[in-house]
PDB file of N, CA and C in Angstrom:
ATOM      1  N   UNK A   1      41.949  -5.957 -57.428  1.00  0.00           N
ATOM      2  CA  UNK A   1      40.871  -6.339 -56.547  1.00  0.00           C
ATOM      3  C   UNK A   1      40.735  -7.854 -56.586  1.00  0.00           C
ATOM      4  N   UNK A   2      40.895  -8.281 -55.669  1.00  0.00           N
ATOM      5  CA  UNK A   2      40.440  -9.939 -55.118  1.00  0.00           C
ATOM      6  C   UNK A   2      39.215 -10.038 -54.366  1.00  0.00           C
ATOM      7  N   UNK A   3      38.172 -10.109 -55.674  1.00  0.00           N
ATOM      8  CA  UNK A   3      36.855 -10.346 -55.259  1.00  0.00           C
ATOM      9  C   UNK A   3      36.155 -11.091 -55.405  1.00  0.00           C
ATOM     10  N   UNK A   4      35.912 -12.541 -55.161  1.00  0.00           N
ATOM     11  CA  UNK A   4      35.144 -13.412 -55.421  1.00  0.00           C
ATOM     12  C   UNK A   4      33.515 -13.564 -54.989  1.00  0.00           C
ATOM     13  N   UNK A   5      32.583 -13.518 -55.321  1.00  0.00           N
ATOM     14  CA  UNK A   5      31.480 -13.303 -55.106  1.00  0.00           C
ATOM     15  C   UNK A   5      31.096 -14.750 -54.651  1.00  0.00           C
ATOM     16  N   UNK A   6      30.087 -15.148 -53.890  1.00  0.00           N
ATOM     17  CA  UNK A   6      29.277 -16.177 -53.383  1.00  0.00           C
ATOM     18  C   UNK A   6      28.420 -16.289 -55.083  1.00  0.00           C
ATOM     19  N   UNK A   7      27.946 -17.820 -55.935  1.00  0.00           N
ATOM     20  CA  UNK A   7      27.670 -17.681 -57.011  1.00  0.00           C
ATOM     21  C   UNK A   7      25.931 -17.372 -56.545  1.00  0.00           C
ATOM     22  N   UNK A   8      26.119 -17.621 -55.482  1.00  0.00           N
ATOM     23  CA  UNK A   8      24.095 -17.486 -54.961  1.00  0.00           C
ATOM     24  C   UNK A   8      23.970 -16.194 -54.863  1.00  0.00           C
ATOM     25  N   UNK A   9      24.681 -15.357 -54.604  1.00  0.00           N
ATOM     26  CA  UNK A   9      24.850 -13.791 -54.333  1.00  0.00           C
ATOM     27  C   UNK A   9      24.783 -13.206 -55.837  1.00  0.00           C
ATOM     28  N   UNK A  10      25.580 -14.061 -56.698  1.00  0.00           N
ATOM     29  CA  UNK A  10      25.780 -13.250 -58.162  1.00  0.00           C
ATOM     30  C   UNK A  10      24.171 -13.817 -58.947  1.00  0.00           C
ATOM     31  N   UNK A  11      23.767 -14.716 -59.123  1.00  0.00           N
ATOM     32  CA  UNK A  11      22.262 -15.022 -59.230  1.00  0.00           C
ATOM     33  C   UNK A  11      21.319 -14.509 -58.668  1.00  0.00           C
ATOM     34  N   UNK A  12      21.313 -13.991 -57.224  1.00  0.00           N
ATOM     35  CA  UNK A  12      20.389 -13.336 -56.830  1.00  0.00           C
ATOM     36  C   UNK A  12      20.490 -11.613 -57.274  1.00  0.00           C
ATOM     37  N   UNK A  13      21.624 -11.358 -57.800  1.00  0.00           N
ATOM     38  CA  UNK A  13      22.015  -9.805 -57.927  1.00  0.00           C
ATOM     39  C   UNK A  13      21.545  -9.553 -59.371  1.00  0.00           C
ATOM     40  N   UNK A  14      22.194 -10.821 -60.335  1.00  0.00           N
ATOM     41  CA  UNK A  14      21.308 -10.953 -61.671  1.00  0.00           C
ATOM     42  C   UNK A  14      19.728 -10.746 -62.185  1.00  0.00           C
ATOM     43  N   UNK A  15      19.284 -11.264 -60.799  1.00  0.00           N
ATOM     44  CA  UNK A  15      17.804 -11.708 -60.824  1.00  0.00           C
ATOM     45  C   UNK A  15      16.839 -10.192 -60.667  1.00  0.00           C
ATOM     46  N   UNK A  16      17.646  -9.617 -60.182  1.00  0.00           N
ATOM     47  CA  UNK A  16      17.294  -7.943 -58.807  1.00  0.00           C
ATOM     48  C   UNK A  16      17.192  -7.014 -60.310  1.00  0.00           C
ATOM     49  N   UNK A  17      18.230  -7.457 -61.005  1.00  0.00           N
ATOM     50  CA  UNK A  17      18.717  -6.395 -62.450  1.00  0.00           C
ATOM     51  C   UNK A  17      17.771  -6.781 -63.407  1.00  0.00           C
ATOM     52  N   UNK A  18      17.483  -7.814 -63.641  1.00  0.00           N
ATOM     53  CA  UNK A  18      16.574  -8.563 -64.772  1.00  0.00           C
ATOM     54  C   UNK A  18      15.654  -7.593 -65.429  1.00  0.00           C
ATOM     55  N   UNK A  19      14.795  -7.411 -64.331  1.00  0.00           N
ATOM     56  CA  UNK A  19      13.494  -6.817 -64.921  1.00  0.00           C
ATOM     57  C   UNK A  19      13.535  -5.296 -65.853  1.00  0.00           C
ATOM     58  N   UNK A  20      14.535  -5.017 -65.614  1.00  0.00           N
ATOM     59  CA  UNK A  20      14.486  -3.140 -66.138  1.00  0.00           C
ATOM     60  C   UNK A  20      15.964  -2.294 -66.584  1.00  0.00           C
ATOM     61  N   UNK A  21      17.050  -4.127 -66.247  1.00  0.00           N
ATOM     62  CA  UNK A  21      18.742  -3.907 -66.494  1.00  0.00           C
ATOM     63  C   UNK A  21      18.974  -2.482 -65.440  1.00  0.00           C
ATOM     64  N   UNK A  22      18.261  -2.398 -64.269  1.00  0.00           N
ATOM     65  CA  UNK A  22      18.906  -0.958 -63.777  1.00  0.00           C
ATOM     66  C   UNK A  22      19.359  -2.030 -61.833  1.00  0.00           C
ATOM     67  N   UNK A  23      19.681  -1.721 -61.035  1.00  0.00           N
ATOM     68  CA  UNK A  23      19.810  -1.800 -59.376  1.00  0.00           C
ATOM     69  C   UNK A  23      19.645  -0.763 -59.073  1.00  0.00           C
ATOM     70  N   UNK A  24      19.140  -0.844 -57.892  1.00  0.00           N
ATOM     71  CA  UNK A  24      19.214   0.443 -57.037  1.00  0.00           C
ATOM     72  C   UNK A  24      20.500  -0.205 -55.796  1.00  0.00           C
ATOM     73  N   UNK A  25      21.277   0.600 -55.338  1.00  0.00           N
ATOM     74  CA  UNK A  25      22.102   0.646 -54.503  1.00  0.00           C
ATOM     75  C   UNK A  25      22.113   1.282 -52.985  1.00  0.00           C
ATOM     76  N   UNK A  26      22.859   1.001 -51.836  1.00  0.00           N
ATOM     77  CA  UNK A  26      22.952   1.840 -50.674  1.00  0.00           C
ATOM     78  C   UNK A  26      24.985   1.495 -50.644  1.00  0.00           C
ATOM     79  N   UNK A  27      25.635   3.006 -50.585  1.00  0.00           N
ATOM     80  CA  UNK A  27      26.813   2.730 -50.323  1.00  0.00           C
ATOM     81  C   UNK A  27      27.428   3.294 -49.394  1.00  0.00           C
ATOM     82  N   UNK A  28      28.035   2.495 -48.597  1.00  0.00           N
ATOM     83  CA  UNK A  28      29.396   3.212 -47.940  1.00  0.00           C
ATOM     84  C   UNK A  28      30.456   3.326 -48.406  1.00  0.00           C
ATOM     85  N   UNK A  29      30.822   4.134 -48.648  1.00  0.00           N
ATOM     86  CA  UNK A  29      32.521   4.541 -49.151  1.00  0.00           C
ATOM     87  C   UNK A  29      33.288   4.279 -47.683  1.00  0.00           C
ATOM     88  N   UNK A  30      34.757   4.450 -47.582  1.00  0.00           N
ATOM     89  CA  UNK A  30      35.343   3.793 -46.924  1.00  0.00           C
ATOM     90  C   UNK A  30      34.981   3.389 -45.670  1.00  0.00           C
ATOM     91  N   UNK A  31      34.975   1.980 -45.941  1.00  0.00           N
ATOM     92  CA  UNK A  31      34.625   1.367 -45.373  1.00  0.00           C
ATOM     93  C   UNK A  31      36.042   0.096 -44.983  1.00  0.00           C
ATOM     94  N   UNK A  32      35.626  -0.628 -43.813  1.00  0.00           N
ATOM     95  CA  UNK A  32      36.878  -1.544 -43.489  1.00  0.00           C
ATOM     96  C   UNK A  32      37.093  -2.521 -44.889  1.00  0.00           C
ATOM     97  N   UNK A  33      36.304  -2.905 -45.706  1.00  0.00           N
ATOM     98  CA  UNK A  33      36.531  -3.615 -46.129  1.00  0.00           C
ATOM     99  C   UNK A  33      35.398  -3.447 -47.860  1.00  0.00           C
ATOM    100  N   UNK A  34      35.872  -4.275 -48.636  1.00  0.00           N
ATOM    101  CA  UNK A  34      34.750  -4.100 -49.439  1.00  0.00           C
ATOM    102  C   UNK A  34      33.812  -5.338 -49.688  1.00  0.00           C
ATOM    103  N   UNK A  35      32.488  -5.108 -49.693  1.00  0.00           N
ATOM    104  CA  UNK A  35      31.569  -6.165 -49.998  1.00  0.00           C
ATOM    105  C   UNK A  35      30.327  -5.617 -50.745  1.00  0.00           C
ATOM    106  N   UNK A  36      29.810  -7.261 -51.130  1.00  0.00           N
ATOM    107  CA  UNK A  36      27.901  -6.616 -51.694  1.00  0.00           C
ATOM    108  C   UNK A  36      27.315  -8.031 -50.907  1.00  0.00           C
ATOM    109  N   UNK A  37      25.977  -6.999 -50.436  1.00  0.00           N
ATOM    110  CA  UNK A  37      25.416  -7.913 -49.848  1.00  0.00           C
ATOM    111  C   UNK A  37      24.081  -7.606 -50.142  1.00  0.00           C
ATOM    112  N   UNK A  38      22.910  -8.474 -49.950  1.00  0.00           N
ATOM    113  CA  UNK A  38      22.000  -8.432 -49.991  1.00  0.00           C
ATOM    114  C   UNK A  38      20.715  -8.369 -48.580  1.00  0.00           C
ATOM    115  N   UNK A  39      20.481  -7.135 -48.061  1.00  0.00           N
ATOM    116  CA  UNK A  39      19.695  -7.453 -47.181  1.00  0.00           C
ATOM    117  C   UNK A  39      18.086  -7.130 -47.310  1.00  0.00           C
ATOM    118  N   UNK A  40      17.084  -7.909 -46.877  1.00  0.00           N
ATOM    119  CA  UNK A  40      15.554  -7.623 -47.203  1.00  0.00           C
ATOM    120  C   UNK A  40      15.399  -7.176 -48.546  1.00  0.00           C
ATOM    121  N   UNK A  41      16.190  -7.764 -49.098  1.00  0.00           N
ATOM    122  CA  UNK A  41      15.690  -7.039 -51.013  1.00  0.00           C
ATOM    123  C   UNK A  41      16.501  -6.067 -51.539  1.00  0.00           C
ATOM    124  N   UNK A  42      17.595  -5.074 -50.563  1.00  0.00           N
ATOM    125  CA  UNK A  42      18.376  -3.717 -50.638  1.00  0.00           C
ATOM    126  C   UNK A  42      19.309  -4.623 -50.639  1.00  0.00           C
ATOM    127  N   UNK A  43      20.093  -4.110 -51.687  1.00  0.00           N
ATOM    128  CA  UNK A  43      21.572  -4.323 -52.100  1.00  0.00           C
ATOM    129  C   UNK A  43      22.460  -3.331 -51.545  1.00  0.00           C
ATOM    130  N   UNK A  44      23.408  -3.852 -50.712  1.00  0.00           N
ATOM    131  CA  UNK A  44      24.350  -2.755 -49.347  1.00  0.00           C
ATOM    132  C   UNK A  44      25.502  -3.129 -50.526  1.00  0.00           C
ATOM    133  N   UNK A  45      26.446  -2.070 -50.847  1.00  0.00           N
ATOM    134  CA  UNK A  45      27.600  -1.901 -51.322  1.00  0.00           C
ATOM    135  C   UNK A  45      28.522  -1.372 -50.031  1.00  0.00           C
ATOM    136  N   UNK A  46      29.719  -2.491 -49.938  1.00  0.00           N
ATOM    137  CA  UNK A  46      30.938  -1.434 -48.903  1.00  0.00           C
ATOM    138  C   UNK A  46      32.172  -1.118 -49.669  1.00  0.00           C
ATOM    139  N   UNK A  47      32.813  -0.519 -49.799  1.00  0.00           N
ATOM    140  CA  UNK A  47      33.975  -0.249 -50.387  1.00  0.00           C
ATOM    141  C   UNK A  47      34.884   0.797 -49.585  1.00  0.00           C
ATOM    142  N   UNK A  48      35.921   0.236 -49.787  1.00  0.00           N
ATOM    143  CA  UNK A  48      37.660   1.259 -49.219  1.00  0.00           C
ATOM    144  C   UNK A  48      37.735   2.326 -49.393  1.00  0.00           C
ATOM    145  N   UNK A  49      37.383   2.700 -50.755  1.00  0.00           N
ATOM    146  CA  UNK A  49      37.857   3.553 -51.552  1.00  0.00           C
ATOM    147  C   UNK A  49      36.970   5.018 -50.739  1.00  0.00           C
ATOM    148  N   UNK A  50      37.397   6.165 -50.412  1.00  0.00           N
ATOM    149  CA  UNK A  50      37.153   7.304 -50.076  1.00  0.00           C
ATOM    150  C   UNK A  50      36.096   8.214 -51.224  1.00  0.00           C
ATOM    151  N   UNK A  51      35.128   8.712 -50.850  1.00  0.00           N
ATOM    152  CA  UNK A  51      34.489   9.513 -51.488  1.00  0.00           C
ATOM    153  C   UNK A  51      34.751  10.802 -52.214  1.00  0.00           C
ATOM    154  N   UNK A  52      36.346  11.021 -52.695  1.00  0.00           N
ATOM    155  CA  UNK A  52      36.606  11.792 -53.104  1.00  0.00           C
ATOM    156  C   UNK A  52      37.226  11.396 -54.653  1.00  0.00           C
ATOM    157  N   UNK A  53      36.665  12.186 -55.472  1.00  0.00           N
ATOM    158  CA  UNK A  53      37.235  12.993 -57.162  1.00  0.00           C
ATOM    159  C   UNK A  53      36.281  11.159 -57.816  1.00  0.00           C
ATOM    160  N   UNK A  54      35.416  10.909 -57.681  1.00  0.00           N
ATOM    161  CA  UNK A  54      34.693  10.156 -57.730  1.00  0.00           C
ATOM    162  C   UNK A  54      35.286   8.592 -57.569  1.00  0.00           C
ATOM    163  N   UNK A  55      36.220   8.468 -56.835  1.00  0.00           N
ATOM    164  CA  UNK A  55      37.289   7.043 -56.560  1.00  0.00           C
ATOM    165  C   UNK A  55      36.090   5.861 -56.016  1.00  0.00           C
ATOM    166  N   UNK A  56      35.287   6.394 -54.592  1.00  0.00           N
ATOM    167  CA  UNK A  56      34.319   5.389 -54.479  1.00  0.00           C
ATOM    168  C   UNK A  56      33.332   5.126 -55.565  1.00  0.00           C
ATOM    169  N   UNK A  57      32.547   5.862 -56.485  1.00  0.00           N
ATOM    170  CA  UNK A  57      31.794   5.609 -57.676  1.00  0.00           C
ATOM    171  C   UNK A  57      32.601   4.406 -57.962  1.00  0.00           C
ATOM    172  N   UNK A  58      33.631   4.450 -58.653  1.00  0.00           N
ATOM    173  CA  UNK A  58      34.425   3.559 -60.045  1.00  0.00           C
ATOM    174  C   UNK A  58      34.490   2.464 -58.655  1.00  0.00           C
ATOM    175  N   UNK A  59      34.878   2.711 -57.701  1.00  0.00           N
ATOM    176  CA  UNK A  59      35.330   1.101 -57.003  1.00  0.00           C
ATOM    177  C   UNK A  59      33.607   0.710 -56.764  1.00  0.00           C
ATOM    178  N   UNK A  60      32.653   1.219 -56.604  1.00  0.00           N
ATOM    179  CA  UNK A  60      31.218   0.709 -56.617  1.00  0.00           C
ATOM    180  C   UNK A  60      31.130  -0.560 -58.423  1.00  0.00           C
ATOM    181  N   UNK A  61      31.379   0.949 -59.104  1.00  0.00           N
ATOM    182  CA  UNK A  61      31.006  -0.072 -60.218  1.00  0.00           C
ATOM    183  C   UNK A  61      32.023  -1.616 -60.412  1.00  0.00           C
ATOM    184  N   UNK A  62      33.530  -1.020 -60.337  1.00  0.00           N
ATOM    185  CA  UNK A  62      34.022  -2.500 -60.111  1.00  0.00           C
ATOM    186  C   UNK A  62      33.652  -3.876 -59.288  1.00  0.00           C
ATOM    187  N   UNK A  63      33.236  -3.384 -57.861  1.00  0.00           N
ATOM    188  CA  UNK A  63      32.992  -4.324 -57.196  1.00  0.00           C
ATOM    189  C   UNK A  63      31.439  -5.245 -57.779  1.00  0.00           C
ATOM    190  N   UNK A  64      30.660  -4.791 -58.235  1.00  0.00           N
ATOM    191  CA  UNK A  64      29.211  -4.467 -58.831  1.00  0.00           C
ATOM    192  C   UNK A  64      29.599  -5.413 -59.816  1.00  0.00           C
ATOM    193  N   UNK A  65      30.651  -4.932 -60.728  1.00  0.00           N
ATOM    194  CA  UNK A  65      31.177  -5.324 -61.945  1.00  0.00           C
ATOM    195  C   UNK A  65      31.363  -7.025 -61.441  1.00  0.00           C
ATOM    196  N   UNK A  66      32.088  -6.875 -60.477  1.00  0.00           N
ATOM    197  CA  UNK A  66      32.878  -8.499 -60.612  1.00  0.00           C
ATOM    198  C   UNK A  66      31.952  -9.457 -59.625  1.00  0.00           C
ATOM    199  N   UNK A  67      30.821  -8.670 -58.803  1.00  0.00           N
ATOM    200  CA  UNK A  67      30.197  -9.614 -57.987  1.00  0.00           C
ATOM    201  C   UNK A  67      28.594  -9.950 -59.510  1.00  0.00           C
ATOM    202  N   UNK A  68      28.634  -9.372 -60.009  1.00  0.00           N
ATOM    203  CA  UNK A  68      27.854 -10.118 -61.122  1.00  0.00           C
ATOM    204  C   UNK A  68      28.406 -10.820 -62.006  1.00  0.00           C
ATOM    205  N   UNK A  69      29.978 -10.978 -62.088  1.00  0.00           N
ATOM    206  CA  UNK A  69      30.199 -11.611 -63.272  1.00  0.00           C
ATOM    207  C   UNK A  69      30.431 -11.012 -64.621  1.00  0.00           C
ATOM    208  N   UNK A  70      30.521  -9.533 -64.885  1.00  0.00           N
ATOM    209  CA  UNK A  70      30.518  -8.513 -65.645  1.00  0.00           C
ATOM    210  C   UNK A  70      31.269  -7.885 -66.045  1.00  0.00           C
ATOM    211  N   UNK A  71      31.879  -7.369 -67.511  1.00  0.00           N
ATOM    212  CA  UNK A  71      32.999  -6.710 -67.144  1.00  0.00           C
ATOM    213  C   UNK A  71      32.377  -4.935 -67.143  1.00  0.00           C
ATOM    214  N   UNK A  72      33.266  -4.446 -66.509  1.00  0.00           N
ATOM    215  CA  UNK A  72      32.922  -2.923 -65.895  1.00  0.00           C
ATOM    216  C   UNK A  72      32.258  -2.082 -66.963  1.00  0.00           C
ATOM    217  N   UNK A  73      32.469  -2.045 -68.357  1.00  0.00           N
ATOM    218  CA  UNK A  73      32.216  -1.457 -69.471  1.00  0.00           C
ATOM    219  C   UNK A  73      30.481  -1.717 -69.501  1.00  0.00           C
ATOM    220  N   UNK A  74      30.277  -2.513 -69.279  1.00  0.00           N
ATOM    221  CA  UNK A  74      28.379  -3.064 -69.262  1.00  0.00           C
ATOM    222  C   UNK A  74      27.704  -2.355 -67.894  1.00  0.00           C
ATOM    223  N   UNK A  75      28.393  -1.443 -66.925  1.00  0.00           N
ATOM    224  CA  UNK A  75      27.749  -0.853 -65.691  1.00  0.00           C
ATOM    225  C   UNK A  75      28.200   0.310 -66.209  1.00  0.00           C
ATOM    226  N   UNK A  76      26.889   1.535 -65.794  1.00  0.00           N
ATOM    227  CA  UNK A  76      27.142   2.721 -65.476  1.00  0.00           C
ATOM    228  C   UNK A  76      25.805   3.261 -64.845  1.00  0.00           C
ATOM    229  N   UNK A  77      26.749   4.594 -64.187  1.00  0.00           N
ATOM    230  CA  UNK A  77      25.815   5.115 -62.759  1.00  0.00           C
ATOM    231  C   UNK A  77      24.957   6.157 -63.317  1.00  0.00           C
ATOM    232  N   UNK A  78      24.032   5.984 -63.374  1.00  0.00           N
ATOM    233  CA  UNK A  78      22.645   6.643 -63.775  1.00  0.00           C
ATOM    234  C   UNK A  78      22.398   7.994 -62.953  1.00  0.00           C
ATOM    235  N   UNK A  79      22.246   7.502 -62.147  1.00  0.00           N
ATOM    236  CA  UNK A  79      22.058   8.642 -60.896  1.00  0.00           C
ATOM    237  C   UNK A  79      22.402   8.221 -59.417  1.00  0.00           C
ATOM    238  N   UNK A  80      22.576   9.571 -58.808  1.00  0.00           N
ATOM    239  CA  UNK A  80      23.487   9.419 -57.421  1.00  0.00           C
ATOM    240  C   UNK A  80      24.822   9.316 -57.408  1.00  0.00           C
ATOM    241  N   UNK A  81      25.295  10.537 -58.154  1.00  0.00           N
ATOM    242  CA  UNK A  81      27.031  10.692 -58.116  1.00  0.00           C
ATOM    243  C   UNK A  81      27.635  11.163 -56.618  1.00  0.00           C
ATOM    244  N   UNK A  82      26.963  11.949 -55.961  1.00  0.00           N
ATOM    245  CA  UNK A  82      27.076  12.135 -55.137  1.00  0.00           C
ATOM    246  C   UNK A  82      26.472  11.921 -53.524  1.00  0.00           C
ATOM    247  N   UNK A  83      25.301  10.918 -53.810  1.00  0.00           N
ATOM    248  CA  UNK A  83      24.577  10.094 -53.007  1.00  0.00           C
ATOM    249  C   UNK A  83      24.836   8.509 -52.568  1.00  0.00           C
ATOM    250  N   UNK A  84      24.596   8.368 -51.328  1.00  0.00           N
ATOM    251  CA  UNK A  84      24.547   7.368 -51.179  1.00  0.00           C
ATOM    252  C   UNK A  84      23.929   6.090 -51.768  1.00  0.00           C
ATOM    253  N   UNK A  85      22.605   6.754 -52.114  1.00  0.00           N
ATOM    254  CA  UNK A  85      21.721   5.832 -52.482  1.00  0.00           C
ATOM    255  C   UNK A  85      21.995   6.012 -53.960  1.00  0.00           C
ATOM    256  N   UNK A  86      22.364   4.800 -55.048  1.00  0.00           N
ATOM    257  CA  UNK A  86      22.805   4.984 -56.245  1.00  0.00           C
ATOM    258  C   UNK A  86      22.123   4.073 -57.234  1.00  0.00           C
ATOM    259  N   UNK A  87      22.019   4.490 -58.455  1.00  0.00           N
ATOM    260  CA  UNK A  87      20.730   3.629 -59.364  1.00  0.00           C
ATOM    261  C   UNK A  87      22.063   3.403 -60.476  1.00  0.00           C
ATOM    262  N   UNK A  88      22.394   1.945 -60.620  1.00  0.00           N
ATOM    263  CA  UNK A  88      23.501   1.802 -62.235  1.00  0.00           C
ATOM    264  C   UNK A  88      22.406   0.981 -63.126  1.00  0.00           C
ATOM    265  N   UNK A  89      22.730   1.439 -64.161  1.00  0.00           N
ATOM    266  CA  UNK A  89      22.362   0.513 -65.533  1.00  0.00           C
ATOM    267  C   UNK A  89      23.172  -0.986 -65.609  1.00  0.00           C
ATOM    268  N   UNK A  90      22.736  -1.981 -65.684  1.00  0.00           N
ATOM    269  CA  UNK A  90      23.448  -2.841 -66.063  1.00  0.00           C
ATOM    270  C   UNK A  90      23.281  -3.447 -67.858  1.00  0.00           C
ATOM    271  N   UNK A  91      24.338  -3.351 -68.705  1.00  0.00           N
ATOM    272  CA  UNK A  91      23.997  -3.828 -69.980  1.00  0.00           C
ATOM    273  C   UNK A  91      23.839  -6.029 -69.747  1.00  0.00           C
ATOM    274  N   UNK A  92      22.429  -6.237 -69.945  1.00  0.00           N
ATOM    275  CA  UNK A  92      22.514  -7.967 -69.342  1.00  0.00           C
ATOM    276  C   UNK A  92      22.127  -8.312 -71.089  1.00  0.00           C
ATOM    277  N   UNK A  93      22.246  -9.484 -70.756  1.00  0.00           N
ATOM    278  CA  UNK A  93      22.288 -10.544 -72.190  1.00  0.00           C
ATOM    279  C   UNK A  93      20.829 -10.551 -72.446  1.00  0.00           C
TER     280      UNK A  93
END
């Protein structure tokens, strides 16, 4: 994955996690392309990866992973394995 995050995007995504180390998420699985974005306060996840044998989950947390600056081992998905709308833990400093 060649993902470079905007560093204002990875500070503002830091900032979202702060209070309680958890995000709440909205995802599309395949999608044209993958991104994280931030709109009105909701964090939009897009990713390639197809919703099947949980492939979009793990490419959520990677992308998640590398647009904070994180390595993948410090994210996991709390709830919404099979939902769009998805809540991860983040382990923060």
């Amino acid at each position: 994955m060649k993902y470079r995050p905007d560093p204002a995007l990875t500070e503002a995504l830091r900032a979202l996690a702060k209070p309680a180390g958890r995000i709440e998420l909205r995802v599309t699985p395949g999608a044209g392309r993958d991104e994280v974005r931030i709109v009105d306060g909701a964090v939009l996840v897009r990713v390639t990866a197809a919703p099947a044998d949980g492939a979009a989950n793990e490419a959520v947390l990677k992308l998640l992973a590398a647009a904070l600056g994180r390595p993948r081992r410090d994210l996991t998905l709390l709830r919404g394995a099979s939902a769009r709308v998805k809540l991860v833990g983040i382990a923060l400093d």
